[in-house]
C-alpha atoms as a PDB file:
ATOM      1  CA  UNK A   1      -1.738 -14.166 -28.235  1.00  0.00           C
ATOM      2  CA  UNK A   2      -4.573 -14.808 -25.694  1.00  0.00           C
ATOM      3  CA  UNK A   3      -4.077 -15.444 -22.123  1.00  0.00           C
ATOM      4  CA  UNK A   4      -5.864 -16.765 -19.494  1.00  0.00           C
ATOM      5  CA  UNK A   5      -5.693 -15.976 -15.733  1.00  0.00           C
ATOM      6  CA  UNK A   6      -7.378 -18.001 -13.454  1.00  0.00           C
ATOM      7  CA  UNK A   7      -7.279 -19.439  -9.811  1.00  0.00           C
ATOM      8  CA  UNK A   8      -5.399 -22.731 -10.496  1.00  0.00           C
ATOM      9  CA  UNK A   9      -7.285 -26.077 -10.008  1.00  0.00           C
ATOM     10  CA  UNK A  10      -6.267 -29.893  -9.068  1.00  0.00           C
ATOM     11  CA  UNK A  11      -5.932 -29.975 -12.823  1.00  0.00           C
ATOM     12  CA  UNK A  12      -3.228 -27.785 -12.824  1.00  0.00           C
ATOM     13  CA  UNK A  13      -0.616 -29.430 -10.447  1.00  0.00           C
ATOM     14  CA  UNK A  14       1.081 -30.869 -13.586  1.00  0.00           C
ATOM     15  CA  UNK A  15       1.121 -27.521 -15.875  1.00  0.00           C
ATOM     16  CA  UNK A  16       2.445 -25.764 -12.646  1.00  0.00           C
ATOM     17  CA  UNK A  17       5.559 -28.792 -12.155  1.00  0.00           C
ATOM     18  CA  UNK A  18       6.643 -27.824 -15.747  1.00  0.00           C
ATOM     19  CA  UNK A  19       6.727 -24.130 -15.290  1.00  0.00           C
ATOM     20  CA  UNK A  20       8.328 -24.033 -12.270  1.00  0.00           C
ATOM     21  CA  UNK A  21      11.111 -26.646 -13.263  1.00  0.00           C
ATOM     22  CA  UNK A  22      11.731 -24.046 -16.837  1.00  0.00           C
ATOM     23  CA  UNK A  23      12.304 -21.720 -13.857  1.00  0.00           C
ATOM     24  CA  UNK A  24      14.634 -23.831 -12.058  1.00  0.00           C
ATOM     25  CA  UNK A  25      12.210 -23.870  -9.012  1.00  0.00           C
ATOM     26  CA  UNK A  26       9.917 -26.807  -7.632  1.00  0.00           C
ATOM     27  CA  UNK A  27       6.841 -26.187  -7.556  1.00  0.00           C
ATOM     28  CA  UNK A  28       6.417 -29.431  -4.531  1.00  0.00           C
ATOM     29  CA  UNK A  29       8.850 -27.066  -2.321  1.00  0.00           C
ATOM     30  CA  UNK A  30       7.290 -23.724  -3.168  1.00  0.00           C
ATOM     31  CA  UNK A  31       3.680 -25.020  -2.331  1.00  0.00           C
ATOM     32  CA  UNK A  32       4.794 -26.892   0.735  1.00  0.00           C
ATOM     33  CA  UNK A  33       6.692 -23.884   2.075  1.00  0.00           C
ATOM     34  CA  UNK A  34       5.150 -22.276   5.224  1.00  0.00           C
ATOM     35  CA  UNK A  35       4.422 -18.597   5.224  1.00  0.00           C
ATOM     36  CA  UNK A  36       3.020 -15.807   7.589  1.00  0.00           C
ATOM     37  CA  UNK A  37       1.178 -13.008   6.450  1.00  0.00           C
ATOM     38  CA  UNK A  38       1.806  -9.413   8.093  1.00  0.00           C
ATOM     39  CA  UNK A  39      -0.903 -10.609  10.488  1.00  0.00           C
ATOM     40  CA  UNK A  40       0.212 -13.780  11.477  1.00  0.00           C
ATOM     41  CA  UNK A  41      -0.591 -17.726   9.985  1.00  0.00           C
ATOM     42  CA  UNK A  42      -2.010 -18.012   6.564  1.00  0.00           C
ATOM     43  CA  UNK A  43      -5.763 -19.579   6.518  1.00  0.00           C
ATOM     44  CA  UNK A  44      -5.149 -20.807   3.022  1.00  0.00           C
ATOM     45  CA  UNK A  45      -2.662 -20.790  -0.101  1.00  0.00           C
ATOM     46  CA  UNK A  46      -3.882 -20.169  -3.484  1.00  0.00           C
ATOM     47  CA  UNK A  47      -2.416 -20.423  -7.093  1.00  0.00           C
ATOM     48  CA  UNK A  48      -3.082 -17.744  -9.605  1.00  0.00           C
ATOM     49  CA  UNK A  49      -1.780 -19.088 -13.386  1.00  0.00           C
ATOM     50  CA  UNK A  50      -1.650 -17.168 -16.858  1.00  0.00           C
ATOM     51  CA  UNK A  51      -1.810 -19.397 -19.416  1.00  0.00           C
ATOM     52  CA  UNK A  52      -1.376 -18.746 -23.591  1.00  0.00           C
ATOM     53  CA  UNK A  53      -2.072 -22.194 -25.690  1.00  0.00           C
ATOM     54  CA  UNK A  54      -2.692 -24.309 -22.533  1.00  0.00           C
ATOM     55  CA  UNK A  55       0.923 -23.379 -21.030  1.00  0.00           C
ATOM     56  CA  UNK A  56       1.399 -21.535 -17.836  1.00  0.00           C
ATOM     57  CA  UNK A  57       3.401 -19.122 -18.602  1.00  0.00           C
ATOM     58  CA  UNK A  58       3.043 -17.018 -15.237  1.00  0.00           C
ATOM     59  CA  UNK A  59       2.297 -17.968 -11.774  1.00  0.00           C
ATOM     60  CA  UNK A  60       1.804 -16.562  -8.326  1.00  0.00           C
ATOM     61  CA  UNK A  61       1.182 -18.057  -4.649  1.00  0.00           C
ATOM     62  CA  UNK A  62      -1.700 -15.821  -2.840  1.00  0.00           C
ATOM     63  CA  UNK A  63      -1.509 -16.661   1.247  1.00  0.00           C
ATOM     64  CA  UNK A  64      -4.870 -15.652   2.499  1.00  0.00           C
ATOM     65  CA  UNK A  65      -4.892 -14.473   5.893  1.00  0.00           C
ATOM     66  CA  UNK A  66      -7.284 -12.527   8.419  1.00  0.00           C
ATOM     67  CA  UNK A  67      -6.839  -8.983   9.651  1.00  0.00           C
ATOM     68  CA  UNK A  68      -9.147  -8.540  12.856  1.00  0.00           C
ATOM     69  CA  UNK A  69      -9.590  -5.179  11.911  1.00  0.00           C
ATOM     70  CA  UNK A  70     -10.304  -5.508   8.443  1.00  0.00           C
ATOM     71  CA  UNK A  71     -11.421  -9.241   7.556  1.00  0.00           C
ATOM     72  CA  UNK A  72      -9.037 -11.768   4.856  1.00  0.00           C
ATOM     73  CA  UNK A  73      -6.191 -10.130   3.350  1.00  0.00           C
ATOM     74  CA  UNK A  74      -4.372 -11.368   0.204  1.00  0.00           C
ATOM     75  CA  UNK A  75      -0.097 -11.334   0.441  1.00  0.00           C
ATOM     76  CA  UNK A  76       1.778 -12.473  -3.055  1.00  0.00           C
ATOM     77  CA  UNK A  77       4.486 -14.580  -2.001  1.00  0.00           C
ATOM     78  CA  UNK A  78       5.648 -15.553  -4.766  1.00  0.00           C
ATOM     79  CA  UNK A  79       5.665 -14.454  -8.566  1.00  0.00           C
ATOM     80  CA  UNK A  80       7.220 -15.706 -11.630  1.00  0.00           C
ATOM     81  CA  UNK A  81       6.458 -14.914 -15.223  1.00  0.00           C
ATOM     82  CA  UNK A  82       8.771 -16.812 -18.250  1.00  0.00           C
ATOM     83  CA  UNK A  83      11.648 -15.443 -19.747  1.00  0.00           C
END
């Protein structure tokens, strides 16, 4: 089996609903939820996806934020692969 991982795009929103719902989350809530990174506010939320036959069939939300000392840092919020 391939799979593909891959920033998720606009294109994804409706591939991401499905997985998250055969996980018994919501994707809406998960995305909408506010986060802090160890340095303080996020400056932007990203979706990584793994996908096998066009079906996500991992996920994770990346919060990007900004370390004075060393520049953007990545934190995994959240990560969910199917059983």
């Amino acid at each position: 089996m391939v799979i593909d991982v891959r920033l998720a795009t606009a294109q994804d929103r409706s591939a991401l609903d499905q997985f998250y719902a055969r996980e018994g989350h919501s994707f809406q809530k998960l995305a909408a939820q506010a986060a802090c990174t160890p340095v303080g506010g996020i400056l932007e939320t990203m979706f990584v996806v793994a996908s096998a036959n066009d079906i996500v069939v991992a996920a994770l939300k990346l919060d990007i934020g900004k370390d004075p000392r060393i520049g953007k840092i990545g934190v995994i919020q959240h990560f969910e692969i199917e059983d």
